[in-house]
N, C-alpha and C. Protein backbone atom coordinates (compact mmCIF):
# COMPACT_ATOMS: atom_id res chain seq x y z
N UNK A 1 11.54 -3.37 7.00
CA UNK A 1 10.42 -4.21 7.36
C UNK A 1 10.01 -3.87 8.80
N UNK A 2 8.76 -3.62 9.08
CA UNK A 2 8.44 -4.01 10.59
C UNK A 2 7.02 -4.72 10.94
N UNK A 3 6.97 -4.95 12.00
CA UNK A 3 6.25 -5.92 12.49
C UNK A 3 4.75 -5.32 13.82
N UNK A 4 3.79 -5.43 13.09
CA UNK A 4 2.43 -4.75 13.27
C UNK A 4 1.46 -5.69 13.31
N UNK A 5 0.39 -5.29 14.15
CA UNK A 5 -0.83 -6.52 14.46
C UNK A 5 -1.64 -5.46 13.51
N UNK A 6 -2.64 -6.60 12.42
CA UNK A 6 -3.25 -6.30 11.55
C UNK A 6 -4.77 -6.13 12.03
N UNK A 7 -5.56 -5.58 12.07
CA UNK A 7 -7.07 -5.93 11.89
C UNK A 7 -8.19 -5.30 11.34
N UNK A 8 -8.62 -6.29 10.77
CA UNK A 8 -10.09 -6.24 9.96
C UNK A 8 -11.22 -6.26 10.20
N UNK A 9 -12.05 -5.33 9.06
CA UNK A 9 -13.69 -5.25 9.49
C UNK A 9 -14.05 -4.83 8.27
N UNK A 10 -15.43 -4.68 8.59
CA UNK A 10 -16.61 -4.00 7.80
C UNK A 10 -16.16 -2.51 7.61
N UNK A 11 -16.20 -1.94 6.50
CA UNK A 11 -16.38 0.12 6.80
C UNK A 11 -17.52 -0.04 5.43
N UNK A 12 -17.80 1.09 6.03
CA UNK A 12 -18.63 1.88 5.42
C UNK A 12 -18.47 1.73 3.63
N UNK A 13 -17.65 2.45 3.35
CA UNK A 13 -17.29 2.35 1.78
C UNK A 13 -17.20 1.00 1.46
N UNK A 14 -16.34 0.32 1.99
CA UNK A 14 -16.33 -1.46 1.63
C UNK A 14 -17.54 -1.61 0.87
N UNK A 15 -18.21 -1.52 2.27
CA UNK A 15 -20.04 -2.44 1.60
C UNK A 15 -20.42 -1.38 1.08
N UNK A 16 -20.85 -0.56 0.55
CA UNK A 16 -20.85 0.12 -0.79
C UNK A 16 -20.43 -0.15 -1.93
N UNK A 17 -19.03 -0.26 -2.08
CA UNK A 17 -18.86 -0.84 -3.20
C UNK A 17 -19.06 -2.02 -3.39
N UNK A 18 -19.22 -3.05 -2.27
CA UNK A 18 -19.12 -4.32 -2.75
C UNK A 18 -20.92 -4.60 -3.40
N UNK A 19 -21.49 -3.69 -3.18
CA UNK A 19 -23.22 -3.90 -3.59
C UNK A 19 -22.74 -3.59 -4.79
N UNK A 20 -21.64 -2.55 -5.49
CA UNK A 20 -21.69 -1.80 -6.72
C UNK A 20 -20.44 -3.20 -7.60
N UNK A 21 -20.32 -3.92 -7.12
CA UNK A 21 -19.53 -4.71 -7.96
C UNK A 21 -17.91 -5.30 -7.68
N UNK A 22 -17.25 -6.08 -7.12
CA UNK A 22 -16.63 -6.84 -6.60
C UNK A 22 -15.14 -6.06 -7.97
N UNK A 23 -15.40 -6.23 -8.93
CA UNK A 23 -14.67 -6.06 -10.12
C UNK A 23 -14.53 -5.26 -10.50
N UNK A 24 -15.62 -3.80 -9.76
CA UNK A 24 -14.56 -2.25 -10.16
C UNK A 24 -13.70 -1.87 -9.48
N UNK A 25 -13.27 -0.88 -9.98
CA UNK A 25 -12.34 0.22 -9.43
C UNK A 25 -12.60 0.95 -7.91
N UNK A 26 -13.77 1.05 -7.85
CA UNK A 26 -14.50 1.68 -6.89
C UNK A 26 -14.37 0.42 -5.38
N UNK A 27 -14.21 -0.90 -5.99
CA UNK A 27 -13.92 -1.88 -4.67
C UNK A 27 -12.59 -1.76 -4.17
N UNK A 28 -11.66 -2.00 -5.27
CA UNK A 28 -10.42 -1.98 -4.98
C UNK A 28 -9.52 -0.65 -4.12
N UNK A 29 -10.31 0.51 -4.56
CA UNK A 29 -10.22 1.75 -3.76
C UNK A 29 -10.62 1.58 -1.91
N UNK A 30 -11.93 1.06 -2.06
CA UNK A 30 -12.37 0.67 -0.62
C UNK A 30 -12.19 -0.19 0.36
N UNK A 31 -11.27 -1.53 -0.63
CA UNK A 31 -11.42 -2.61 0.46
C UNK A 31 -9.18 -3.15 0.27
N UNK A 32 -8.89 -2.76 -1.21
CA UNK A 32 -7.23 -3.00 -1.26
C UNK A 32 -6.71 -1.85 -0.47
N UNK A 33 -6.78 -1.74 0.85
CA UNK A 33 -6.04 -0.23 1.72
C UNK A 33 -5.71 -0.75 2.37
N UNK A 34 -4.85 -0.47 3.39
CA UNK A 34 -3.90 -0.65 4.25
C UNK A 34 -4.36 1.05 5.62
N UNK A 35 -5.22 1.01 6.25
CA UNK A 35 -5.20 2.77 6.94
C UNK A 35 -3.89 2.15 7.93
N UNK A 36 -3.21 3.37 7.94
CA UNK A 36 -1.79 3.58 8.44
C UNK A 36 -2.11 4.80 9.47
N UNK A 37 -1.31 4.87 10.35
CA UNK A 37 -1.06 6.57 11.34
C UNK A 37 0.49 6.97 10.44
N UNK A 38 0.16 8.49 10.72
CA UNK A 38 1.22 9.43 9.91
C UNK A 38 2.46 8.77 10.69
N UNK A 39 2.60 8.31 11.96
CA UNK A 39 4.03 8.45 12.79
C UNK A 39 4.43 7.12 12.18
N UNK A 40 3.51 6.03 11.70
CA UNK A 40 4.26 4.74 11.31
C UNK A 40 4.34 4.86 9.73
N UNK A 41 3.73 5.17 8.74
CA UNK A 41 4.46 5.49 7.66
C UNK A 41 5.98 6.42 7.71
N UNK A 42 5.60 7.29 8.16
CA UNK A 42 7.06 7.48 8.11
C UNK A 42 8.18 6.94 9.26
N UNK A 43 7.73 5.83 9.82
CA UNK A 43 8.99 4.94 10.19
C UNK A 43 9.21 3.84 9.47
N UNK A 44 8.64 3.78 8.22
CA UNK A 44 9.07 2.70 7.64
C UNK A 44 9.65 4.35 5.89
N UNK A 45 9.43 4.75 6.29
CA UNK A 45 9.47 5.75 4.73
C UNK A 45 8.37 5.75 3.81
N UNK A 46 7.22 5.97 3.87
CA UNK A 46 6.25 6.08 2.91
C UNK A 46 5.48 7.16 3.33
N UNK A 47 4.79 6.83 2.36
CA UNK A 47 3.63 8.22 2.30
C UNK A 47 2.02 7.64 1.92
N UNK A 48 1.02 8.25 1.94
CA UNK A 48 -0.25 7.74 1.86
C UNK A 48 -0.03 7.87 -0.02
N UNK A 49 -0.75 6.61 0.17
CA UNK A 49 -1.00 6.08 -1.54
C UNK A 49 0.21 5.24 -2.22
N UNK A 50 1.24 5.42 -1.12
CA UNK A 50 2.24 4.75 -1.66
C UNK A 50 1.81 3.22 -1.74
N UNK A 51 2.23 1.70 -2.06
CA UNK A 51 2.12 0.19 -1.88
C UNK A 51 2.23 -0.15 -0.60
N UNK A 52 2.25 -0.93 0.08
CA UNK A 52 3.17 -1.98 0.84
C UNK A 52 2.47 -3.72 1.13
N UNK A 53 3.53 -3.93 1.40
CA UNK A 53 3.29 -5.61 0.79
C UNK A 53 3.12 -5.87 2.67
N UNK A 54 2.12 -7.04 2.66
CA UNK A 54 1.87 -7.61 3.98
C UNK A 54 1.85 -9.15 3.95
N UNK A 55 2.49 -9.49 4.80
CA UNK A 55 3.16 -10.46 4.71
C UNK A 55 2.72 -11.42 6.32
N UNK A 56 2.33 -12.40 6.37
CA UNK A 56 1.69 -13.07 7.09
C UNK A 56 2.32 -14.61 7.89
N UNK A 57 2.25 -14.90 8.18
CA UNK A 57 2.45 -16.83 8.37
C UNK A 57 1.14 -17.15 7.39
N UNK A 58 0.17 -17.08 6.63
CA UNK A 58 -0.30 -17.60 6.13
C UNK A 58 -1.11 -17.26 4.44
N UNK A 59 -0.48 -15.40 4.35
CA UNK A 59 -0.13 -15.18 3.08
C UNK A 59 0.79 -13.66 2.77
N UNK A 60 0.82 -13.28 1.84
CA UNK A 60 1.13 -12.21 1.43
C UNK A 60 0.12 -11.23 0.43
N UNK A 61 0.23 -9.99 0.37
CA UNK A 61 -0.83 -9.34 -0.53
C UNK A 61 -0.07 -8.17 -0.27
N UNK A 62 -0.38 -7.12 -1.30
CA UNK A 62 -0.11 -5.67 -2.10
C UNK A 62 -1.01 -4.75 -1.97
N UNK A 63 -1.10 -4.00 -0.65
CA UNK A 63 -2.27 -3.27 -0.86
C UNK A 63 -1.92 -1.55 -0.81
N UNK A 64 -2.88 -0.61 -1.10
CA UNK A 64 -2.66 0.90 -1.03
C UNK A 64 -2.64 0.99 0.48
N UNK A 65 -1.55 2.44 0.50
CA UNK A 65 -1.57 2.62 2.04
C UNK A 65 -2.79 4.21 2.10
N UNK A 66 -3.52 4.50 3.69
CA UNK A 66 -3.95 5.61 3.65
C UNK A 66 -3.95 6.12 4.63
N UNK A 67 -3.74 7.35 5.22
CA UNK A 67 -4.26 7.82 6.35
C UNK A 67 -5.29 7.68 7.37
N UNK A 68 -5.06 7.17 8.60
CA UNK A 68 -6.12 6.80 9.71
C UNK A 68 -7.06 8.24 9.95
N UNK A 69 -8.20 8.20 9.72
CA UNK A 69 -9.12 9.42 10.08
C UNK A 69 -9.36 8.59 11.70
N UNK A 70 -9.78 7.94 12.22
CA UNK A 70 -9.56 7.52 13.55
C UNK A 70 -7.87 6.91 13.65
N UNK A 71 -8.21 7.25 15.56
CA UNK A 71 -7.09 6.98 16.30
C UNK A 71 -6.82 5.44 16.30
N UNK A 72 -5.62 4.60 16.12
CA UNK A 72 -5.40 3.02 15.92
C UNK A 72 -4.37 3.25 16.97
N UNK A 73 -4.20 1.83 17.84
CA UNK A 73 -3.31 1.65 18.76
C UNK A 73 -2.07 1.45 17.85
N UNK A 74 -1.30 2.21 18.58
CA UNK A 74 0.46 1.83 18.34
C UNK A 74 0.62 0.96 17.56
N UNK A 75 1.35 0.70 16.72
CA UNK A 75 1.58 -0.62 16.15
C UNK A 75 0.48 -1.65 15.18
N UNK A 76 -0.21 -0.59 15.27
CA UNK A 76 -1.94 -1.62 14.15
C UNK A 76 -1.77 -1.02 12.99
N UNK A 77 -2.28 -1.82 11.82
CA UNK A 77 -2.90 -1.47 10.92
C UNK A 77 -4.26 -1.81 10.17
N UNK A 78 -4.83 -1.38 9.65
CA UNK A 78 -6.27 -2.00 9.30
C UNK A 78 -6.77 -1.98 8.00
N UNK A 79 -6.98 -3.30 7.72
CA UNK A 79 -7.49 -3.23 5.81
C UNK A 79 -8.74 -3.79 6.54
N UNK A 80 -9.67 -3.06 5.75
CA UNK A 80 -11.07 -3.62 5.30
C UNK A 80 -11.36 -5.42 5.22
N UNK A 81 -12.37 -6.07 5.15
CA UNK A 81 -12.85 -7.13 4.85
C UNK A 81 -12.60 -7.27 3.63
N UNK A 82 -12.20 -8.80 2.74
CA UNK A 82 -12.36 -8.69 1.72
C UNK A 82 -11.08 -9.29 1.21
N UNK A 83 -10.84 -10.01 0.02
CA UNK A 83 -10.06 -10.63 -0.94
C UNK A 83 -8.57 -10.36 -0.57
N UNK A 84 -8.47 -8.92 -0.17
CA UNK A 84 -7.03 -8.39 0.07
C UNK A 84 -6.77 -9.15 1.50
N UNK A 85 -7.55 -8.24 2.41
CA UNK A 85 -7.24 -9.13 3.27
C UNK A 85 -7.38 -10.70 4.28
N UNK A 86 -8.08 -11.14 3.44
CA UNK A 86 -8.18 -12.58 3.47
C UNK A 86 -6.88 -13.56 2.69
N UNK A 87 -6.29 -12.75 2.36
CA UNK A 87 -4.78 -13.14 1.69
C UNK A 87 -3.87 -13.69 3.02
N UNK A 88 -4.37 -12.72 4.16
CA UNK A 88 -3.21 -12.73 4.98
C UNK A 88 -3.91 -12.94 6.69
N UNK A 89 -4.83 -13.62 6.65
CA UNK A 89 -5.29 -13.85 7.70
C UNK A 89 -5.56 -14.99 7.88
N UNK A 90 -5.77 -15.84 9.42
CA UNK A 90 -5.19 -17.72 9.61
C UNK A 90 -7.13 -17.64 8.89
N UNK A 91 -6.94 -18.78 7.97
CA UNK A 91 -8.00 -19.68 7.18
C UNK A 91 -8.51 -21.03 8.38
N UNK A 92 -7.81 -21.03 9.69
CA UNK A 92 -8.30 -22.00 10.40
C UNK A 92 -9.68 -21.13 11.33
N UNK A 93 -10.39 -21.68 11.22
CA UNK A 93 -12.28 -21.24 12.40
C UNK A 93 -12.23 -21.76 13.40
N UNK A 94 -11.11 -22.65 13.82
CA UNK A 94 -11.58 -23.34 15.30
C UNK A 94 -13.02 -23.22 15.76
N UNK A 95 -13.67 -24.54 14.27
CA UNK A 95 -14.98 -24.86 14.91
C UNK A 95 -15.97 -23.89 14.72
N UNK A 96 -15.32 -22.70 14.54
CA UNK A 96 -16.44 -21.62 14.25
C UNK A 96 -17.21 -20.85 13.11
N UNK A 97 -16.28 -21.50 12.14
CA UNK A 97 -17.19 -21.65 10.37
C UNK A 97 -16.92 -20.05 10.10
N UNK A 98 -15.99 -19.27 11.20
CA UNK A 98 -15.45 -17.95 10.61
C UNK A 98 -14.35 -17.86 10.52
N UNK A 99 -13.04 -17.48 10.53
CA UNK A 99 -11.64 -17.48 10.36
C UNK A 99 -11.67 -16.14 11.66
N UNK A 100 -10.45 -16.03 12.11
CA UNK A 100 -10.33 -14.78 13.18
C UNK A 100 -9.66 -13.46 12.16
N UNK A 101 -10.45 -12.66 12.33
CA UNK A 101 -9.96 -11.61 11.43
C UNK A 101 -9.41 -10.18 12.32
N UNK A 102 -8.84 -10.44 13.47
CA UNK A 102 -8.57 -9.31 14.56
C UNK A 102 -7.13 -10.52 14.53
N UNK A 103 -6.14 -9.30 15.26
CA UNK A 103 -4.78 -9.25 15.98
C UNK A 103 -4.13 -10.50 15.15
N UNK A 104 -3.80 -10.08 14.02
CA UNK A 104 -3.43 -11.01 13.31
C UNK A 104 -0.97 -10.36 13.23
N UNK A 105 -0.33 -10.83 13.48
CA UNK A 105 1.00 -10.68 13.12
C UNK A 105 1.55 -10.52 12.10
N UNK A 106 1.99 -9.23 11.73
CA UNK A 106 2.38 -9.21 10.38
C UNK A 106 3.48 -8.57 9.85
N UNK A 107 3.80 -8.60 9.20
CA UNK A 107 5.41 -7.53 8.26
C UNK A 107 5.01 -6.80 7.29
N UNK A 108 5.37 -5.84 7.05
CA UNK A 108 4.80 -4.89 6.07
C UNK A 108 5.88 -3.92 6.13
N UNK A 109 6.28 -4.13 4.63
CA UNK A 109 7.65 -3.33 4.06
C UNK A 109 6.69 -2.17 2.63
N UNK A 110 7.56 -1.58 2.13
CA UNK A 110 7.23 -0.72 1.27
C UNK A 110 7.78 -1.29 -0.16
N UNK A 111 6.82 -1.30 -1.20
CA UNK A 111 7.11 -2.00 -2.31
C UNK A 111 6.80 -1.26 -3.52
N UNK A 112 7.35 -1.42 -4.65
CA UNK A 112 6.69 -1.19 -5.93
C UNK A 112 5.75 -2.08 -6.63
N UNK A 113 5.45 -3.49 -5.90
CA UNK A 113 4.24 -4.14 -6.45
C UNK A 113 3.05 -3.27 -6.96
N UNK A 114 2.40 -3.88 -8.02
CA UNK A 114 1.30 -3.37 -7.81
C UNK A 114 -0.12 -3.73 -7.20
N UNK A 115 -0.97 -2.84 -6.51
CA UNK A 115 -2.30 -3.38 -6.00
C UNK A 115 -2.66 -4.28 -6.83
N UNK A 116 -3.05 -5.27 -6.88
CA UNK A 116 -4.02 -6.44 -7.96
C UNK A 116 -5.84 -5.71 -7.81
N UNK A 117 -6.33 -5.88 -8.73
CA UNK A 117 -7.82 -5.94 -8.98
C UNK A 117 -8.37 -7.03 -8.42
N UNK A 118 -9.27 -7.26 -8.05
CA UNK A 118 -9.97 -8.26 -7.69
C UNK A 118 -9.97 -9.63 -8.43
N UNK A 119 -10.55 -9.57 -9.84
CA UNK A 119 -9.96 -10.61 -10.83
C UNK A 119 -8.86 -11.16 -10.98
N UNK A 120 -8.01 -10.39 -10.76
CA UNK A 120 -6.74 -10.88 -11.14
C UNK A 120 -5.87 -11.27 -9.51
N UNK A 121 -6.59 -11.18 -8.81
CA UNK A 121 -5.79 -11.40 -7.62
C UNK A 121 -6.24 -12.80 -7.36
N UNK A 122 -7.71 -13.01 -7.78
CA UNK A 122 -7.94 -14.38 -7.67
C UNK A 122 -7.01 -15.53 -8.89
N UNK A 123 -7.00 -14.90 -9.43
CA UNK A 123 -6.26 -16.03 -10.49
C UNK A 123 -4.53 -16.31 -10.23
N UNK A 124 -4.44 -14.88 -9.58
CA UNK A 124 -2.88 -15.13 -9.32
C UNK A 124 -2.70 -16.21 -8.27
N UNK A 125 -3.63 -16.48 -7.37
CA UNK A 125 -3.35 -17.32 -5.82
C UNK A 125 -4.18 -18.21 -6.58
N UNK A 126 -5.07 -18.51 -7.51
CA UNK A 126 -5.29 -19.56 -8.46
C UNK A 126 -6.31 -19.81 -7.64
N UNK A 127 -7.19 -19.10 -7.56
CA UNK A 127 -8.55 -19.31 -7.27
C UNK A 127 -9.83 -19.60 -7.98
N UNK A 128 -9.32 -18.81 -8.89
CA UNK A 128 -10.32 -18.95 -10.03
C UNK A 128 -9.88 -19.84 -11.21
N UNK A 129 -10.56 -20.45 -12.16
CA UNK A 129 -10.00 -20.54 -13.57
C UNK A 129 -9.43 -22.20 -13.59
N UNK A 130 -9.82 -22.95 -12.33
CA UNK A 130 -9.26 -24.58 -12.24
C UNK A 130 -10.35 -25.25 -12.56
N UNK A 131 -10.11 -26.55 -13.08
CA UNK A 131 -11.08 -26.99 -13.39
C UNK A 131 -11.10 -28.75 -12.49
């Protein structure tokens, strides 16, 4: 296990797919990632495309790992906007009707989980499907 400040944004592909559909394949490729630097995958033992589970004070989620095409400070990692990572980021806005989606604390070990789809990730945290 180690311990990495997370942060999130907009890219490019994200909002692409998310115009092309929340529920393909093509989202889950763009927005379930994890971009990693080569020197911290292999201090935990992985490789790009491998899982790893991220783990929060306020959730957990399963996402693909990938290679950073930009430079990330020491110790960061960065998933996209979006379902995955809104799993694991504080849900409090202090007032500001946004949640903070930068320098978030996190653990991230290497897993055989699998990535969830969009559908099914909502139903697992029981988002969907209550009545």
């Amino acid at each position: 296990m180690m311990r990495v400040i997370l942060n999130t944004g907009r890219t490019v592909w994200q909002g692409q797919a998310i115009e092309s559909g929340k529920d393909l394949e093509m989202y889950v490729d763009a927005a379930a990632i994890a971009h990693m630097s080569a020197e911290m995958m292999s201090q935990i033992g992985i490789k790009p495309e491998d899982n790893i589970e991220v783990i929060s004070n306020f959730g957990n989620v399963v996402v693909k790992v990938v290679s950073t095409i930009e430079t990330l400070p020491e110790g960061m990692i960065y998933i996209p906007m979006g379902p995955w990572a809104n799993r694991v980021i504080d849900p409090d806005t202090n007032s500001t009707a946004t949640p903070s989606f930068k320098n978030i604390p996190v653990e991230i070990l290497p897993t055989d989980k699998p990535v969830l789809d969009m559908p099914t990730l909502m139903k697992v945290y029981n988002k969907v499907g209550q009545i």
